[in-house]
PDB file of N, CA and C in Angstrom:
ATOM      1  N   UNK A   1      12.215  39.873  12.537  1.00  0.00           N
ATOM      2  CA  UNK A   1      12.682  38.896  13.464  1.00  0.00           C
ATOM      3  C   UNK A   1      11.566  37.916  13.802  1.00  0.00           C
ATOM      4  N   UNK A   2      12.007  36.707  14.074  1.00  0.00           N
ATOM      5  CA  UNK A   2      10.999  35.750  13.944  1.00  0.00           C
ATOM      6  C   UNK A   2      10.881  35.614  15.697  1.00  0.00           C
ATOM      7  N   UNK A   3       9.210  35.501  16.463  1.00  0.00           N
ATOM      8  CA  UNK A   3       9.163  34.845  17.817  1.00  0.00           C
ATOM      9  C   UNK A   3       9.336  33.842  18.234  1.00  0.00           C
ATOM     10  N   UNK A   4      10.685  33.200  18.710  1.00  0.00           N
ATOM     11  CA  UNK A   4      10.692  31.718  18.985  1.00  0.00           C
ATOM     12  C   UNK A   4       9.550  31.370  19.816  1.00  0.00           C
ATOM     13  N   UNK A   5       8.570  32.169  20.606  1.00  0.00           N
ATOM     14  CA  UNK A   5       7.404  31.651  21.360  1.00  0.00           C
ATOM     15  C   UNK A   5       6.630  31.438  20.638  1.00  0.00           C
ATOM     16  N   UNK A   6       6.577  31.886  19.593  1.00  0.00           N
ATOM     17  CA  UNK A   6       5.517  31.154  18.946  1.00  0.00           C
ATOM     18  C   UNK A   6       5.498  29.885  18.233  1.00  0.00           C
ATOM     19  N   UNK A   7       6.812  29.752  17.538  1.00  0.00           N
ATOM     20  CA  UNK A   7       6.772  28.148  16.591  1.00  0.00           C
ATOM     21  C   UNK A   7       7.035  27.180  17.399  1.00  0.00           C
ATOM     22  N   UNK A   8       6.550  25.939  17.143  1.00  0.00           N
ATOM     23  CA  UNK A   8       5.662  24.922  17.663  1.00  0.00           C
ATOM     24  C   UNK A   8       7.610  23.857  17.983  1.00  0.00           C
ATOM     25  N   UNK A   9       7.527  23.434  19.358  1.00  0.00           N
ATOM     26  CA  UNK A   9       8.892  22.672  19.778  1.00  0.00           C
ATOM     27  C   UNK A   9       9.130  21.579  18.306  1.00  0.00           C
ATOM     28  N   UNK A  10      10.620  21.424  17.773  1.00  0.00           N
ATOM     29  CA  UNK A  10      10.661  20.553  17.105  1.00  0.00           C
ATOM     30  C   UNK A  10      10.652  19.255  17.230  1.00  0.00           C
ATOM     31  N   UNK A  11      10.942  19.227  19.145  1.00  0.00           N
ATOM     32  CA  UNK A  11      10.676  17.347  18.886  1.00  0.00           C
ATOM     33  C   UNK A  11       9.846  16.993  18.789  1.00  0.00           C
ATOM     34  N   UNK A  12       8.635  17.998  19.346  1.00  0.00           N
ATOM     35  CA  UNK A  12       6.670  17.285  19.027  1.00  0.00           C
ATOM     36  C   UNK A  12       6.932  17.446  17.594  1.00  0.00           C
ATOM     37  N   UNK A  13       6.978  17.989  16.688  1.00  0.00           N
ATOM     38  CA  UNK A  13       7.145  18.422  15.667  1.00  0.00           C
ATOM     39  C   UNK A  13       7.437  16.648  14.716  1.00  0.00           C
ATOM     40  N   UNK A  14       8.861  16.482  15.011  1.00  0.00           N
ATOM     41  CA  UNK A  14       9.307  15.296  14.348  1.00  0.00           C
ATOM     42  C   UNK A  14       8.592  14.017  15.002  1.00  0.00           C
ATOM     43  N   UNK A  15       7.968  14.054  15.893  1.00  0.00           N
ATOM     44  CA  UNK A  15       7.442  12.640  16.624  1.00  0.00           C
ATOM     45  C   UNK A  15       5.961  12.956  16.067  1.00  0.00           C
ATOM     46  N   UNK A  16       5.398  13.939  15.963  1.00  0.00           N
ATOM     47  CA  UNK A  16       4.011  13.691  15.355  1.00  0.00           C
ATOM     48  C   UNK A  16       3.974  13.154  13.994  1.00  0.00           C
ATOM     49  N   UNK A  17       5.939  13.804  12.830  1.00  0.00           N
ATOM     50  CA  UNK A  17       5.627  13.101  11.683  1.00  0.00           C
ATOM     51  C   UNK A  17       5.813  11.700  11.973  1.00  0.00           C
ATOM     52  N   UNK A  18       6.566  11.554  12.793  1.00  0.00           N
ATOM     53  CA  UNK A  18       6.756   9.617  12.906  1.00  0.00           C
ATOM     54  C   UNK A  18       5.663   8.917  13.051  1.00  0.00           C
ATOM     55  N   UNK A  19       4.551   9.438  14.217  1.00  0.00           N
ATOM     56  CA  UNK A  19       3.375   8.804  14.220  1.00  0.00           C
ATOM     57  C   UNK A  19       2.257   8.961  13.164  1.00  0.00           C
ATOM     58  N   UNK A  20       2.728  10.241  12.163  1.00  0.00           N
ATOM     59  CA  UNK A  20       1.781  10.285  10.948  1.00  0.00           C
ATOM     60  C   UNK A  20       2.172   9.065   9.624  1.00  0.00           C
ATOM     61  N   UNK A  21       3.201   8.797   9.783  1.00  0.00           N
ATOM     62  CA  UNK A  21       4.389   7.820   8.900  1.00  0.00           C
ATOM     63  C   UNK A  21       3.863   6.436   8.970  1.00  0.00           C
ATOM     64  N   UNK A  22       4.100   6.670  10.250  1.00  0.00           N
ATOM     65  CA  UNK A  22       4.147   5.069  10.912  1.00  0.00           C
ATOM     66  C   UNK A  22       2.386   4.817  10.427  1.00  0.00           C
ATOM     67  N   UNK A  23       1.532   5.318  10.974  1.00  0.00           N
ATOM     68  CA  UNK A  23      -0.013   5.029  10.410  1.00  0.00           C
ATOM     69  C   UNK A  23      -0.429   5.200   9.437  1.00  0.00           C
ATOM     70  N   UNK A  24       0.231   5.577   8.404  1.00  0.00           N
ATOM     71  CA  UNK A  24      -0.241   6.132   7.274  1.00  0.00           C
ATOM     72  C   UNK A  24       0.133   4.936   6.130  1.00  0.00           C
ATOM     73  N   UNK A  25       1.966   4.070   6.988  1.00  0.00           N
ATOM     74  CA  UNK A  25       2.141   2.843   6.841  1.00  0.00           C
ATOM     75  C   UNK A  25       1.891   1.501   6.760  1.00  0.00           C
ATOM     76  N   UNK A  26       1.257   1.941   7.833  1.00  0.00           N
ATOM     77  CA  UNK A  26       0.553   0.703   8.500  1.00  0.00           C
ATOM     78  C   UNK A  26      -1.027   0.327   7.678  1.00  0.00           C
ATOM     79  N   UNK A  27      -1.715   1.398   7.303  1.00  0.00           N
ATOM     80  CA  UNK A  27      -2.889   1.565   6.806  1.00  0.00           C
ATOM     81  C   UNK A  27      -2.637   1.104   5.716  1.00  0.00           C
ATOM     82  N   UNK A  28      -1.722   1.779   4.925  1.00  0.00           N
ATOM     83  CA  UNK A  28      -1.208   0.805   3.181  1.00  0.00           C
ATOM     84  C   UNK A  28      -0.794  -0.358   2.881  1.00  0.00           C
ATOM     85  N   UNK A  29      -0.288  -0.853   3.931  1.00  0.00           N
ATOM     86  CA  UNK A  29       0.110  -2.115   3.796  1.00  0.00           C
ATOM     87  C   UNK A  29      -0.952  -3.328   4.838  1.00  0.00           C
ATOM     88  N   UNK A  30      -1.953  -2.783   5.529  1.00  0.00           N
ATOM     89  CA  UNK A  30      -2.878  -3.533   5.337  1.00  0.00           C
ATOM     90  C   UNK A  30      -4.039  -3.563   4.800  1.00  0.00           C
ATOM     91  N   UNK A  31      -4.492  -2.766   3.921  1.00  0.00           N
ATOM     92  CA  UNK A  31      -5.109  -2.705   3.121  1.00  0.00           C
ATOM     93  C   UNK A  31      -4.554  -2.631   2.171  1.00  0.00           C
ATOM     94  N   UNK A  32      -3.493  -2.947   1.109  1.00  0.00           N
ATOM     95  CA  UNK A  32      -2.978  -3.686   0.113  1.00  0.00           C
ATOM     96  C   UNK A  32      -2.795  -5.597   0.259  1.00  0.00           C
ATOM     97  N   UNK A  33      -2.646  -5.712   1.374  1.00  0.00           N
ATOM     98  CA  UNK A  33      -2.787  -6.953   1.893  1.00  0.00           C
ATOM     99  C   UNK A  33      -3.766  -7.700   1.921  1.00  0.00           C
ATOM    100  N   UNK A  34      -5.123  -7.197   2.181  1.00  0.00           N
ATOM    101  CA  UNK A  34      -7.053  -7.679   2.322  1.00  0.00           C
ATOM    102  C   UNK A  34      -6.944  -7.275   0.974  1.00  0.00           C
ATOM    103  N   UNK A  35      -6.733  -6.464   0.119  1.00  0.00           N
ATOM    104  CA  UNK A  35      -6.779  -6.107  -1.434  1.00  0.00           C
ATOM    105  C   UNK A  35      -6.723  -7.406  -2.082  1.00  0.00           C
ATOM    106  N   UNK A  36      -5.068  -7.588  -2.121  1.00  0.00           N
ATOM    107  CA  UNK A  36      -4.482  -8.257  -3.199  1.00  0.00           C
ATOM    108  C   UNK A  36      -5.412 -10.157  -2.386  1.00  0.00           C
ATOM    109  N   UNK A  37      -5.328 -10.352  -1.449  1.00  0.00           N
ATOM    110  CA  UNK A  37      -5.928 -11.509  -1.061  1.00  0.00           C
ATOM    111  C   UNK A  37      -7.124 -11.771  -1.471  1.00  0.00           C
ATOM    112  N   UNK A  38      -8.414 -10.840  -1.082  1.00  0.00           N
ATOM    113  CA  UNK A  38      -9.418 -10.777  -1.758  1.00  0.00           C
ATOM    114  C   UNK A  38      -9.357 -10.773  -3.094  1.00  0.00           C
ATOM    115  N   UNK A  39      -8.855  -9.832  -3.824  1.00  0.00           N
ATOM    116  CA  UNK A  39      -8.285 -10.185  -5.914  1.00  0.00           C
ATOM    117  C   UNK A  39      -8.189 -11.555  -6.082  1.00  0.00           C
ATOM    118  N   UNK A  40      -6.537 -12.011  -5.179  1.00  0.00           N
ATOM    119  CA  UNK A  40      -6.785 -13.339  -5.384  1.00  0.00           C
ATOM    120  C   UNK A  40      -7.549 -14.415  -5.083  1.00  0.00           C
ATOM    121  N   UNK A  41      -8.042 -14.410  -4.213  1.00  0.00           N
ATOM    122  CA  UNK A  41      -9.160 -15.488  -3.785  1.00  0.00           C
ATOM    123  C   UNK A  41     -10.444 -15.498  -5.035  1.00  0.00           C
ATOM    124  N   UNK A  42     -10.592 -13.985  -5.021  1.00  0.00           N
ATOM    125  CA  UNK A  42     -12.134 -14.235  -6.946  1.00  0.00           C
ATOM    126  C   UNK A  42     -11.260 -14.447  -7.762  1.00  0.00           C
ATOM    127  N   UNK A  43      -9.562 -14.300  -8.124  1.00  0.00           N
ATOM    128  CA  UNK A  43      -9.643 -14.718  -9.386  1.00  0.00           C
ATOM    129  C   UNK A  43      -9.446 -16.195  -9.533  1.00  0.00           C
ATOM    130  N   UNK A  44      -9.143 -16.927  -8.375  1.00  0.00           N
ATOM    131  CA  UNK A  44      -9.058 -18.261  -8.194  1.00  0.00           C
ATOM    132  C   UNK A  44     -10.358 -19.073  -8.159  1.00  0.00           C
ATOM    133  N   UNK A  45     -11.405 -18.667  -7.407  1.00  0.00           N
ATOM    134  CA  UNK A  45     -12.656 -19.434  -7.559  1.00  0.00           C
ATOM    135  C   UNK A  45     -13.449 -19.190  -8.905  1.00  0.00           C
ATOM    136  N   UNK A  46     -13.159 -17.609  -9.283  1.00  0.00           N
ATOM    137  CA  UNK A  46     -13.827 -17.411 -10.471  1.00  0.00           C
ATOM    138  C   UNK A  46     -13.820 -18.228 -11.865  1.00  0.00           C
ATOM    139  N   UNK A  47     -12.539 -18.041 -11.704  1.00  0.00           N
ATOM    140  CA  UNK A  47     -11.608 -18.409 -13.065  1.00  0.00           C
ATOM    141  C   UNK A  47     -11.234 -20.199 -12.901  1.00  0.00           C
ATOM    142  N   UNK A  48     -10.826 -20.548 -11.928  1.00  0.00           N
ATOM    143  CA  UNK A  48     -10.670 -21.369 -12.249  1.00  0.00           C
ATOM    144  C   UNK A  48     -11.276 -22.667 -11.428  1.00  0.00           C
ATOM    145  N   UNK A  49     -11.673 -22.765 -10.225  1.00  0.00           N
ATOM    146  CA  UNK A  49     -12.103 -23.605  -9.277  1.00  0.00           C
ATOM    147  C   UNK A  49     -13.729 -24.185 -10.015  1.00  0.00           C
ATOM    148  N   UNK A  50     -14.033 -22.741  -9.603  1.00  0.00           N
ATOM    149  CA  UNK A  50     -15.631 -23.405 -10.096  1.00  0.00           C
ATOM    150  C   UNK A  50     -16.044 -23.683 -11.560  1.00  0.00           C
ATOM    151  N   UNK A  51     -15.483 -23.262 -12.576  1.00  0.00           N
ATOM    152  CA  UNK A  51     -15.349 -24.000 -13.567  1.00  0.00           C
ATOM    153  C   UNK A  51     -14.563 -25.403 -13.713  1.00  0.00           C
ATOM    154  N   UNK A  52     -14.276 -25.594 -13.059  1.00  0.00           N
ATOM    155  CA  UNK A  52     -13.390 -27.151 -13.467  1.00  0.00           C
ATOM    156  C   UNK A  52     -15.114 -28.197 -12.353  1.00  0.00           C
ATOM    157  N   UNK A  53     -15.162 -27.887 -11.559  1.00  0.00           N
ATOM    158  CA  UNK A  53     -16.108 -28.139 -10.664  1.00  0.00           C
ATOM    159  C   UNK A  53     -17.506 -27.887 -11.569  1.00  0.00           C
ATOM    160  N   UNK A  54     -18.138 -27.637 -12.147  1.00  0.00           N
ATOM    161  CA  UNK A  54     -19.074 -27.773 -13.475  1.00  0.00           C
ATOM    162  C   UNK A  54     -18.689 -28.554 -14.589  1.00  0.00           C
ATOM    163  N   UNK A  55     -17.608 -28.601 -14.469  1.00  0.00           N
ATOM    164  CA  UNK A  55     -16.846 -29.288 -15.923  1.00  0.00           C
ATOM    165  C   UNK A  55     -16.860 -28.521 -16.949  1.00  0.00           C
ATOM    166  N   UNK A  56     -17.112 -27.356 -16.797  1.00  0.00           N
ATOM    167  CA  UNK A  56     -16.829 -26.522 -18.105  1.00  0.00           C
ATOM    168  C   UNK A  56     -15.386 -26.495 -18.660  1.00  0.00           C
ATOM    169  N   UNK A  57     -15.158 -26.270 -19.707  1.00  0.00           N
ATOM    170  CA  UNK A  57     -13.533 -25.783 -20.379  1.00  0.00           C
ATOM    171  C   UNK A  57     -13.396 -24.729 -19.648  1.00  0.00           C
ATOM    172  N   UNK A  58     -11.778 -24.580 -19.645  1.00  0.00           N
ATOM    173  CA  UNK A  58     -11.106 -23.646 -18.803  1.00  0.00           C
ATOM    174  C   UNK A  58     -10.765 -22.308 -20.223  1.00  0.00           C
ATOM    175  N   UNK A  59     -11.179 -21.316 -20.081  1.00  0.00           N
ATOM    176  CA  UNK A  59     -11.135 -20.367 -21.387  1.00  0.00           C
ATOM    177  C   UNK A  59     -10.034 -19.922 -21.404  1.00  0.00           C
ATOM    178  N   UNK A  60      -8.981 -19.977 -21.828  1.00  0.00           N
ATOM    179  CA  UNK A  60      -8.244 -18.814 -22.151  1.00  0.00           C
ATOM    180  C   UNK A  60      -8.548 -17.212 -21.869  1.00  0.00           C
ATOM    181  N   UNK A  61      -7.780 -16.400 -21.115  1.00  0.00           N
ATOM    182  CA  UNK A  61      -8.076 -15.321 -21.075  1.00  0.00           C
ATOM    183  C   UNK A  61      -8.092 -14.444 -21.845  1.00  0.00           C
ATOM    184  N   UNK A  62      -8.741 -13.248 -22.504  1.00  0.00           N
ATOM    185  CA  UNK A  62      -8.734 -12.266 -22.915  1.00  0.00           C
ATOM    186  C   UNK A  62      -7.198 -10.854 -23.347  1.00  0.00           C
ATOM    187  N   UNK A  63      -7.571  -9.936 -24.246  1.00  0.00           N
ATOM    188  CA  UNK A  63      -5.876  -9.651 -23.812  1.00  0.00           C
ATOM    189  C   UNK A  63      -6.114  -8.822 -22.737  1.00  0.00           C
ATOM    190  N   UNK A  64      -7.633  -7.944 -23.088  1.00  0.00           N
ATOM    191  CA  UNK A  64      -8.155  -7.372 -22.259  1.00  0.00           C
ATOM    192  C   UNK A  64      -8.107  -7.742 -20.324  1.00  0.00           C
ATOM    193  N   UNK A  65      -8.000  -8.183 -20.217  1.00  0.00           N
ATOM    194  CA  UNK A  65      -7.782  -9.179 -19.012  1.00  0.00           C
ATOM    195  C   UNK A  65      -6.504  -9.332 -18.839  1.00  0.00           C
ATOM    196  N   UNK A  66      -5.905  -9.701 -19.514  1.00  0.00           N
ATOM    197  CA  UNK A  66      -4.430  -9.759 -18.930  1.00  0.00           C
ATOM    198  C   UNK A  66      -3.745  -8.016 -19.033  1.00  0.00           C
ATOM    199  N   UNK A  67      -4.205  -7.032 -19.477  1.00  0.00           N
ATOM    200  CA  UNK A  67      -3.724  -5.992 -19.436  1.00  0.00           C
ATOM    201  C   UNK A  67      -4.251  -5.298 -17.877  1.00  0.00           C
ATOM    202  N   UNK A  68      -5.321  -5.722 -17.849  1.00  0.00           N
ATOM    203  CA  UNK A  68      -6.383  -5.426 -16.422  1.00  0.00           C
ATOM    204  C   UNK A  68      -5.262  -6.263 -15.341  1.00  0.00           C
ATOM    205  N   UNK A  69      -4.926  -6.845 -15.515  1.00  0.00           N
ATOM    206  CA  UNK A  69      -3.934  -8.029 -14.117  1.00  0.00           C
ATOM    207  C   UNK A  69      -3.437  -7.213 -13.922  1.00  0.00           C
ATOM    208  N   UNK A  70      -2.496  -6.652 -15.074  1.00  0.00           N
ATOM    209  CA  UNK A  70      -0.865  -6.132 -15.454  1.00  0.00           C
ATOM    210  C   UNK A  70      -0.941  -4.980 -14.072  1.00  0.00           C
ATOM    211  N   UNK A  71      -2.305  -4.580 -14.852  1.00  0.00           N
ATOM    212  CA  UNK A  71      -2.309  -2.717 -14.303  1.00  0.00           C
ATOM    213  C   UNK A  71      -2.328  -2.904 -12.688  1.00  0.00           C
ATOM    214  N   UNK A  72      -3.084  -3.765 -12.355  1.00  0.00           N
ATOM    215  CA  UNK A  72      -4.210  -4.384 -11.189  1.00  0.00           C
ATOM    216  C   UNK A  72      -2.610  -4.177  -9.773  1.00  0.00           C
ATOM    217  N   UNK A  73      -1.710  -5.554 -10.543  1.00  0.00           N
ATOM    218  CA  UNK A  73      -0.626  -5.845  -9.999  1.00  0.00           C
ATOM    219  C   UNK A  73       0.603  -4.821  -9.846  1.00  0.00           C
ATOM    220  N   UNK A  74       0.814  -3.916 -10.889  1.00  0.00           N
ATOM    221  CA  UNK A  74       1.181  -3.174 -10.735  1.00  0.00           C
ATOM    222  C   UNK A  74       1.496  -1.882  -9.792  1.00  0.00           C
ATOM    223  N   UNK A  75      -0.080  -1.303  -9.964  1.00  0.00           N
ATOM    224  CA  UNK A  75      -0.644  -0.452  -9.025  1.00  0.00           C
ATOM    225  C   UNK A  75      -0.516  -0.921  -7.431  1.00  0.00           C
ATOM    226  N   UNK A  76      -0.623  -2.081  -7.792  1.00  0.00           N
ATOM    227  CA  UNK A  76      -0.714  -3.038  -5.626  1.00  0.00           C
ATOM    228  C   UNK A  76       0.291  -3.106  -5.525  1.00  0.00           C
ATOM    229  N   UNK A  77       1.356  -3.219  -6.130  1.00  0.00           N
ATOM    230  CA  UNK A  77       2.456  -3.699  -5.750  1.00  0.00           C
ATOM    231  C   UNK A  77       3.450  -2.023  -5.368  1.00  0.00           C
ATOM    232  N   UNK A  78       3.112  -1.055  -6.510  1.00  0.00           N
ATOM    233  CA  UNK A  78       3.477   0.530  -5.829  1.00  0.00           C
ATOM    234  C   UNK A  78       2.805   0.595  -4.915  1.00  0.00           C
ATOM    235  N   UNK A  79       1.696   0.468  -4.582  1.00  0.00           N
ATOM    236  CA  UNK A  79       0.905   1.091  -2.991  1.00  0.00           C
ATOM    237  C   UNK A  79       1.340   0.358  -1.595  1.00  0.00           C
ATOM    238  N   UNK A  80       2.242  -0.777  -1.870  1.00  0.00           N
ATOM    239  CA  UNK A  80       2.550  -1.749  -0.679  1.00  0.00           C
ATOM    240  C   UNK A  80       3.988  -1.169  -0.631  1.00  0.00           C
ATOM    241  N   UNK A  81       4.677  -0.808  -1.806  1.00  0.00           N
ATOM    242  CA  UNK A  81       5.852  -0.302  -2.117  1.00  0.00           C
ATOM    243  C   UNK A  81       6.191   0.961  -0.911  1.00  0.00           C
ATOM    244  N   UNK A  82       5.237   1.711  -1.169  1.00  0.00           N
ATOM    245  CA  UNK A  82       4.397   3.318  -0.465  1.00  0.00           C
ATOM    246  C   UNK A  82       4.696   3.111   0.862  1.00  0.00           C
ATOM    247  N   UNK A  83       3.717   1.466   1.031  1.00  0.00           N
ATOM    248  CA  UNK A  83       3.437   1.782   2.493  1.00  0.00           C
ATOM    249  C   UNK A  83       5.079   1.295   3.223  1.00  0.00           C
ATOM    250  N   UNK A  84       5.616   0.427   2.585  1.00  0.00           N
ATOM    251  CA  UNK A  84       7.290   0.147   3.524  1.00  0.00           C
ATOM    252  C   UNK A  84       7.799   1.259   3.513  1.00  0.00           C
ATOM    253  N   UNK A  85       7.586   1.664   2.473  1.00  0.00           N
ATOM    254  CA  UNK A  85       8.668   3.356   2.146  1.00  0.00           C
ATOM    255  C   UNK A  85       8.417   4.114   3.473  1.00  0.00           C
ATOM    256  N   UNK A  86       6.745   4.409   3.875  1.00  0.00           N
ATOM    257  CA  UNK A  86       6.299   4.705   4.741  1.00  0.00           C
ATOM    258  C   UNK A  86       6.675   4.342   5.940  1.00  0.00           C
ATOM    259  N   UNK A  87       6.974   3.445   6.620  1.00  0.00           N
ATOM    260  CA  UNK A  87       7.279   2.422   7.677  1.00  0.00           C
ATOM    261  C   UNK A  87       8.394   2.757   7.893  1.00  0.00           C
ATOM    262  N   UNK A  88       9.618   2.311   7.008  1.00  0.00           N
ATOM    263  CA  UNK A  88      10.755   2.591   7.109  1.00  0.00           C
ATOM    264  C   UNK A  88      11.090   4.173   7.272  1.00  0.00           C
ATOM    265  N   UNK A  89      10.540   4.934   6.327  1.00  0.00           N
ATOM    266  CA  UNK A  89      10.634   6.284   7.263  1.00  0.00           C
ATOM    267  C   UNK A  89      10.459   6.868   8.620  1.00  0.00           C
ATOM    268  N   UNK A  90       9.209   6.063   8.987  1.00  0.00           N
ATOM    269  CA  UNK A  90       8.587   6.310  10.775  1.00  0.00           C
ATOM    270  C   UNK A  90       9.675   5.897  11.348  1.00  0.00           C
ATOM    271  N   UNK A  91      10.230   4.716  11.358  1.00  0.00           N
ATOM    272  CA  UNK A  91      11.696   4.272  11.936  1.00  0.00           C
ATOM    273  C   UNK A  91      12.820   3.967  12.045  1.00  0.00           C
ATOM    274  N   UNK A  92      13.434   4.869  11.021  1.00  0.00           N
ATOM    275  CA  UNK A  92      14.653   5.708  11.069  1.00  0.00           C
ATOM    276  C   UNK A  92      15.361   6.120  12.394  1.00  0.00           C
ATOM    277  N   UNK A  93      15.987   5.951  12.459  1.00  0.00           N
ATOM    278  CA  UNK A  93      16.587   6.299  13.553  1.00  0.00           C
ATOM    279  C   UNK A  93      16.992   8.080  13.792  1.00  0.00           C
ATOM    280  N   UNK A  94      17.671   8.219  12.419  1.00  0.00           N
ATOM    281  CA  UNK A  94      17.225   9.987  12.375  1.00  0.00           C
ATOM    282  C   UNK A  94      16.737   9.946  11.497  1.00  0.00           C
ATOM    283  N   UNK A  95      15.388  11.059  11.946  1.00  0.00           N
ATOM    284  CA  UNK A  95      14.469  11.655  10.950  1.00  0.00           C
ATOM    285  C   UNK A  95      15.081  12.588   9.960  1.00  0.00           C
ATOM    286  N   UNK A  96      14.764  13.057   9.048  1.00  0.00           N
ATOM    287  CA  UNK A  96      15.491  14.506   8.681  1.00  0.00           C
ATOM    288  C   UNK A  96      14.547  15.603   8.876  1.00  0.00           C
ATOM    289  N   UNK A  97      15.111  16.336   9.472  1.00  0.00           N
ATOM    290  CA  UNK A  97      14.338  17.822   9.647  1.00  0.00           C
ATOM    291  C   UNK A  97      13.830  18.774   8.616  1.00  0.00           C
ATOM    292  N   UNK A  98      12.978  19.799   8.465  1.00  0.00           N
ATOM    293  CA  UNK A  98      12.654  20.603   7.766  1.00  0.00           C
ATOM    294  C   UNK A  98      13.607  21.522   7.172  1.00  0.00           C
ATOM    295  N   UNK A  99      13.448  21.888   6.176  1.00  0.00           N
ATOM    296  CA  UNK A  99      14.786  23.010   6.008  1.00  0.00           C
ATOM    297  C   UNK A  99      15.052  24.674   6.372  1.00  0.00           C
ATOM    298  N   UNK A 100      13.389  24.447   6.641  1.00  0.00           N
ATOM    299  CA  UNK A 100      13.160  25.990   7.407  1.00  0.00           C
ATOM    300  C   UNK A 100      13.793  26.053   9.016  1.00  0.00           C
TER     301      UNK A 100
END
């Protein structure tokens, strides 16, 4: 037989996952945000600003490089994915409970 005095109330229970959700949300999607901004801001001055501003030719990229974007964009775009997934779980209106 199990002691109900001992296991822990379920509404602290479900409100601590909401506040673990909700921050865990919040953290991914602003730091995918300073990510992808910072990415873009060097690949814009890198690539193309300050070379036109020297007058150098503008190079064609690499394939190597465009496979590096692919992955780059990819990956940021699941981790921002993560963090709404995240978000939207914290505020749900019903949570779903454990199955134990």
């Amino acid at each position: 037989m199990i002691n109900k005095s001992i296991q822990p109330d379920a509404g602290s229970n479900l409100s601590s996952r909401r506040i673990v959700f909700g921050v865990l949300g919040a953290v991914l999607i602003v730091s995918g945000a300073i990510l992808a901004w910072s990415f873009g801001k060097d690949e814009y001055y890198e690539f193309y600003l300050i070379p036109k501003d020297k007058g150098d030719p503008l190079f064609p990229r690499r394939w190597q490089d465009l496979v590096f974007l692919g992955c780059f964009w990819s990956i940021l775009f699941a981790w921002l994915g993560l963090g709404c997934w995240s978000l939207r779980r914290a505020f749900r209106k019903q949570f779903s409970k454990p199955l134990s």
